[in-house]
C-alpha atoms as a PDB file:
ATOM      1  CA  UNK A   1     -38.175  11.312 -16.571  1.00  0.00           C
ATOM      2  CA  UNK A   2     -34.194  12.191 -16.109  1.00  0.00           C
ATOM      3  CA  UNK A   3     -31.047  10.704 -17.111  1.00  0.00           C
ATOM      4  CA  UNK A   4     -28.636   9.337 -14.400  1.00  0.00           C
ATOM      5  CA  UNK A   5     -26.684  12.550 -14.644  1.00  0.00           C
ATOM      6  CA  UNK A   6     -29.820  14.871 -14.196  1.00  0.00           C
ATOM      7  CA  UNK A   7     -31.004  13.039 -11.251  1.00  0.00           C
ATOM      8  CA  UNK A   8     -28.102  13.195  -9.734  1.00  0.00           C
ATOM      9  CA  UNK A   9     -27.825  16.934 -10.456  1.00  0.00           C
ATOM     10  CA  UNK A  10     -31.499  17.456  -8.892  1.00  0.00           C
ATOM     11  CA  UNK A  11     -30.691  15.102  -6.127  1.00  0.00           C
ATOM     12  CA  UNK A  12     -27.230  17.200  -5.373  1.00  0.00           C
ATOM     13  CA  UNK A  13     -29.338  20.458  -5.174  1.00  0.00           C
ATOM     14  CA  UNK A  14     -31.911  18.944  -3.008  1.00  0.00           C
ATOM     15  CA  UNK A  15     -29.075  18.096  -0.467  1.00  0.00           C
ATOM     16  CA  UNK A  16     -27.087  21.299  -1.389  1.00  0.00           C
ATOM     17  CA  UNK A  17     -29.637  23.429  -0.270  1.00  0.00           C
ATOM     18  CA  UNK A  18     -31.361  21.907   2.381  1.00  0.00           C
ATOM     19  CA  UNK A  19     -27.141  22.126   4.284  1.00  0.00           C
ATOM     20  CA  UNK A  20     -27.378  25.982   3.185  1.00  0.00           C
ATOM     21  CA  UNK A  21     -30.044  26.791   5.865  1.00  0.00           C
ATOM     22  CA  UNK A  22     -27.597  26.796   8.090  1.00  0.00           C
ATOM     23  CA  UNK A  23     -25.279  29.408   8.853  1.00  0.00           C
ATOM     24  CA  UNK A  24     -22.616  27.443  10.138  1.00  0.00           C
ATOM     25  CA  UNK A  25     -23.030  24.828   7.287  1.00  0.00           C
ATOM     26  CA  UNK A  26     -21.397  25.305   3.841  1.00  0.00           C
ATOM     27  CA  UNK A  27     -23.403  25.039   0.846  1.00  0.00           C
ATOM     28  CA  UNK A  28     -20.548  24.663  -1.373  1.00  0.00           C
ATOM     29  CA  UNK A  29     -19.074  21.442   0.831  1.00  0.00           C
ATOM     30  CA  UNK A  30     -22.223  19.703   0.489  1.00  0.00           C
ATOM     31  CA  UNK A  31     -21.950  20.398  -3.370  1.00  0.00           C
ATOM     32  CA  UNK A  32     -17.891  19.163  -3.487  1.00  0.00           C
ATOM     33  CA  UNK A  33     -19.309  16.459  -1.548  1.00  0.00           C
ATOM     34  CA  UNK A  34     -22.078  15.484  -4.392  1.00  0.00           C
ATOM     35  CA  UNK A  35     -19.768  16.195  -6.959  1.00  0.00           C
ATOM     36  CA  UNK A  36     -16.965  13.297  -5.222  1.00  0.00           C
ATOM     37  CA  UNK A  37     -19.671  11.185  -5.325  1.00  0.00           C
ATOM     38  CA  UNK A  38     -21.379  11.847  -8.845  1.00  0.00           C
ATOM     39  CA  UNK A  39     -19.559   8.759 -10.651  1.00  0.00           C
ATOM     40  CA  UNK A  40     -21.068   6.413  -8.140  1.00  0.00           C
ATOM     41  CA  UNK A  41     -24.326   8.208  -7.823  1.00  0.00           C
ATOM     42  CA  UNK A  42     -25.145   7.263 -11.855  1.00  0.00           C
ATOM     43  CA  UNK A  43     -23.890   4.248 -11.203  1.00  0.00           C
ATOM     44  CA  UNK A  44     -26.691   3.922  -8.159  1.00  0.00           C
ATOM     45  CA  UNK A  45     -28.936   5.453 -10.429  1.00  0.00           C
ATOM     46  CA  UNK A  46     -29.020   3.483 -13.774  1.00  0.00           C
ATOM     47  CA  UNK A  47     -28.965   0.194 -11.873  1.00  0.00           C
ATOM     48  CA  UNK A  48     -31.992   1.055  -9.875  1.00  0.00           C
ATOM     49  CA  UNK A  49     -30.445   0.654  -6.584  1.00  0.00           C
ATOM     50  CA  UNK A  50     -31.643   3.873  -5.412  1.00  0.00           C
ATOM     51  CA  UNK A  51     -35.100   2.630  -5.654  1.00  0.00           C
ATOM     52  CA  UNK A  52     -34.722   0.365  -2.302  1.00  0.00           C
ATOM     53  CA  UNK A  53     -31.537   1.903  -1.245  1.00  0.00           C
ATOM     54  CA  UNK A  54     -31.971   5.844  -0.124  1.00  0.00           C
ATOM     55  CA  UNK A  55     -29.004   8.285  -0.018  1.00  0.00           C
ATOM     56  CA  UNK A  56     -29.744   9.932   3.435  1.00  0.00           C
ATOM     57  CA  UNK A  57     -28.672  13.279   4.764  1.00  0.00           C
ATOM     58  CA  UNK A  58     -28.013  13.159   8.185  1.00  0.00           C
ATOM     59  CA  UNK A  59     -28.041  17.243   9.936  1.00  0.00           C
ATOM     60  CA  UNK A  60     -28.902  18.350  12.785  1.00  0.00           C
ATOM     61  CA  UNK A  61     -32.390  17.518  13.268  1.00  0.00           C
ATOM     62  CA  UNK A  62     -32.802  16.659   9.723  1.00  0.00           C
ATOM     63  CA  UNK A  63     -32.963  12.970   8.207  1.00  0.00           C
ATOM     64  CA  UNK A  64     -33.826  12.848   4.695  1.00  0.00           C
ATOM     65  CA  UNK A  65     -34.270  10.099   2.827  1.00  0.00           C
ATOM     66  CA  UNK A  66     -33.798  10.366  -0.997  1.00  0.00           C
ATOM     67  CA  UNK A  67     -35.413   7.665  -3.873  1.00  0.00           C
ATOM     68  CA  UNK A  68     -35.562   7.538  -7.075  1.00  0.00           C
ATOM     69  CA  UNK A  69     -38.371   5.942  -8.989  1.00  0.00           C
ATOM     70  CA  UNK A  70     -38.686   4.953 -12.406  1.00  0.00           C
ATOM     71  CA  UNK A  71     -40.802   3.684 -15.012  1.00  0.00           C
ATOM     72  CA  UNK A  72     -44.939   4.420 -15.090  1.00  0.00           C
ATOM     73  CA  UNK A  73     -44.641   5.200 -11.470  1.00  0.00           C
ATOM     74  CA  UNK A  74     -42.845   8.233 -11.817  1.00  0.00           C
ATOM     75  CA  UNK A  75     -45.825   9.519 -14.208  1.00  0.00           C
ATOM     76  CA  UNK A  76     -48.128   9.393 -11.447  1.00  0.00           C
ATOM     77  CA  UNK A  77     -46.235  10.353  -8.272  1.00  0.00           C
ATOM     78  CA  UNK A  78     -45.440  14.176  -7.540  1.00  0.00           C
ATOM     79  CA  UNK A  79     -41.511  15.163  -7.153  1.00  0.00           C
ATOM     80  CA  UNK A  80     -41.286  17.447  -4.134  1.00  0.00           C
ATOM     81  CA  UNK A  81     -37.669  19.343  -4.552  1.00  0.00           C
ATOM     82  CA  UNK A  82     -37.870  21.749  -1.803  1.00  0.00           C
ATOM     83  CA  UNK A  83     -35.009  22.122   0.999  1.00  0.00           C
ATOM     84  CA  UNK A  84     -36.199  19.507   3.800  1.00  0.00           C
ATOM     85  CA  UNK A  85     -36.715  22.190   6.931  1.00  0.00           C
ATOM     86  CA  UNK A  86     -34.748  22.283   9.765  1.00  0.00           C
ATOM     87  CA  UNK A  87     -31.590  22.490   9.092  1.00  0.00           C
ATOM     88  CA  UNK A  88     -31.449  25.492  10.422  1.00  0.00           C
ATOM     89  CA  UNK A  89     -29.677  24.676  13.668  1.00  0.00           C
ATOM     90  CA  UNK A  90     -27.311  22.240  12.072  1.00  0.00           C
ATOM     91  CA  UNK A  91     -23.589  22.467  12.967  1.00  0.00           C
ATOM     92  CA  UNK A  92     -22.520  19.360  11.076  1.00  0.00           C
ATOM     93  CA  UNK A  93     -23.832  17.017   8.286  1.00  0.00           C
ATOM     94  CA  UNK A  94     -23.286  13.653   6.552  1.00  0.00           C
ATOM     95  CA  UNK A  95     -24.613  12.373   3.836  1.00  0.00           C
ATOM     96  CA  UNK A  96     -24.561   8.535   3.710  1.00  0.00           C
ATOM     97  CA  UNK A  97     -23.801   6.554  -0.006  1.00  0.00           C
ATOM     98  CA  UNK A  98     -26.294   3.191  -0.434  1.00  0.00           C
ATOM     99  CA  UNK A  99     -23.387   0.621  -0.569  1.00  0.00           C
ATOM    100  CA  UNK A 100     -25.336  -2.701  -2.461  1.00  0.00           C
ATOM    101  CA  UNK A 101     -23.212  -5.374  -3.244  1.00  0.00           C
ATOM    102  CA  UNK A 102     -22.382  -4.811  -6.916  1.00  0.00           C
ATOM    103  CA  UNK A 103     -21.143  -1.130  -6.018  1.00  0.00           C
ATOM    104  CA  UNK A 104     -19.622  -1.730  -2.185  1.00  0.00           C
ATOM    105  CA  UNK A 105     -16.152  -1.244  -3.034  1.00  0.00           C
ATOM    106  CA  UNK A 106     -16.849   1.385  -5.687  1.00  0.00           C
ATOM    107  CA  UNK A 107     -18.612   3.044  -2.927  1.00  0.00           C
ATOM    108  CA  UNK A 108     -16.183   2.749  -0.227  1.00  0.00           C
ATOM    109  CA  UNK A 109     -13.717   4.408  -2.201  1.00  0.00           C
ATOM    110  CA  UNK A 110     -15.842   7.411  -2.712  1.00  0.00           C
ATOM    111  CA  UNK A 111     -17.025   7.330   0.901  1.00  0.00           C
ATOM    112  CA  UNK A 112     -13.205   7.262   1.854  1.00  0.00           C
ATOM    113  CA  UNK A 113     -11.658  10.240  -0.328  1.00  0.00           C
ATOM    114  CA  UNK A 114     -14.522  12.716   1.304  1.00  0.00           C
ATOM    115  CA  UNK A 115     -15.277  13.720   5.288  1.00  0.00           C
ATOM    116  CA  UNK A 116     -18.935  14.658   4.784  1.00  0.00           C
ATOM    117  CA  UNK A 117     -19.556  11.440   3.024  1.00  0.00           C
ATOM    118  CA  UNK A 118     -20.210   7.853   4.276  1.00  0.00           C
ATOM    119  CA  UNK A 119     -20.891   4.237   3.348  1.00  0.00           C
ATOM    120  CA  UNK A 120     -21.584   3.305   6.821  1.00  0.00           C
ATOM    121  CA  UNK A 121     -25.664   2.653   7.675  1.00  0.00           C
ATOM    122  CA  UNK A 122     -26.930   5.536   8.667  1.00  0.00           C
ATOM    123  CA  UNK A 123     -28.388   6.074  11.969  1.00  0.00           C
ATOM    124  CA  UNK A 124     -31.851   5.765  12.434  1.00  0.00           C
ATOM    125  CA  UNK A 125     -33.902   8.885  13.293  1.00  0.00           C
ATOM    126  CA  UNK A 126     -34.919   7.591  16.976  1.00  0.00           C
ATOM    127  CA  UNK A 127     -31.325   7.122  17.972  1.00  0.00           C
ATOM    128  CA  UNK A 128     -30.294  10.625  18.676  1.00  0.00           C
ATOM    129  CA  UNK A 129     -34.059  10.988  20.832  1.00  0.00           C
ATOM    130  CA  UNK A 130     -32.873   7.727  22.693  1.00  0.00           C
ATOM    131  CA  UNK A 131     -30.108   8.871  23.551  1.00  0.00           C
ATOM    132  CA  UNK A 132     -30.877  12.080  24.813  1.00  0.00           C
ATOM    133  CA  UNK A 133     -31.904  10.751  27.937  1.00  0.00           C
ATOM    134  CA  UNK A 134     -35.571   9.080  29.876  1.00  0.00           C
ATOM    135  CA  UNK A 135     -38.232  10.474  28.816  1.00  0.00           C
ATOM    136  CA  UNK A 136     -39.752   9.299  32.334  1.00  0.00           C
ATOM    137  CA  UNK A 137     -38.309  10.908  35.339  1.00  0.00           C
ATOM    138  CA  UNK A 138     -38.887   7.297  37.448  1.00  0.00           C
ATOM    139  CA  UNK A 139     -37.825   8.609  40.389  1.00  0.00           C
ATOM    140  CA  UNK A 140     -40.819  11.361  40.943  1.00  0.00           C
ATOM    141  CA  UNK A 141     -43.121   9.378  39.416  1.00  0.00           C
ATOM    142  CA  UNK A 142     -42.121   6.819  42.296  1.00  0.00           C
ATOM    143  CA  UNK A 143     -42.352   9.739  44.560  1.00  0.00           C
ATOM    144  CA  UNK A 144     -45.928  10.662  43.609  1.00  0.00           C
ATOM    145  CA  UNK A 145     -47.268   7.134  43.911  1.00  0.00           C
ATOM    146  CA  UNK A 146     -45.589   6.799  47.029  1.00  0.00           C
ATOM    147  CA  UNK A 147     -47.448  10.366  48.341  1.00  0.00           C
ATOM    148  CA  UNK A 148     -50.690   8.938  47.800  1.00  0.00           C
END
């Protein structure tokens, strides 16, 4: 069990370092990008929004979804704090606030005074595999029923 202000510290490390496995990425932007955000973050926090409501970092490959969770349930689940893998590639990031509607327009004004963060929905994970193009080349598979 953590306060508002240690969560937030573990959850700012978790993103911190997962940014740092890349070498074009900056550790320390990801941190001055936690740190804009820290106010807001408690606030998320103590009112149990992040329970529902994940802060996601969006790099490269990488979409991680953080929760919190309080209460008897965090006595029986296990924490796993490691950097999420595969950020290795990365060349950008952005890390996307929960924006509920008691904390929207607290939120926006973080999300504005920072460029790595957002309160926008995030996008989902099968958007940037959609939109890399058919997975089914329609044309030879049209050519190889028409061969037979």
């Amino acid at each position: 069990m953590r306060s508002a202000s240690e969560t937030w510290a573990v959850i700012s490390d978790l993103l911190a370092d997962t940014v740092a496995q890349s070498s074009a990425l900056s550790r320390d932007e990801a941190v001055q990008a936690m740190s804009a955000a820290e106010a807001v973050g408690r606030m998320l926090i103590a009112a149990g929004h992040l329970h529902k409501h994940p802060i996601t970092l969006v790099a490269g490959k990488v979409h991680c979804e953080i929760t919190t969770v309080s209460g008897t349930a965090a006595l029986t689940l296990e924490e796993n704090l490691n950097p999420v893998p595969g950020a290795a590639g990365a060349d950008n990031f952005m890390i996307y606030l929960p924006s509920p509607a008691p904390l929207q327009e607290q939120v926006k004004a973080v999300a504005d005074k920072h460029a790595r963060l957002s309160d926008a929905v995030p996008p989902a994970p099968e958007t940037k595999v959609a939109n890399s193009g058919p997975l089914i080349d329609r044309e030879a598979l049209r050519r190889a029923v028409t061969q037979r």
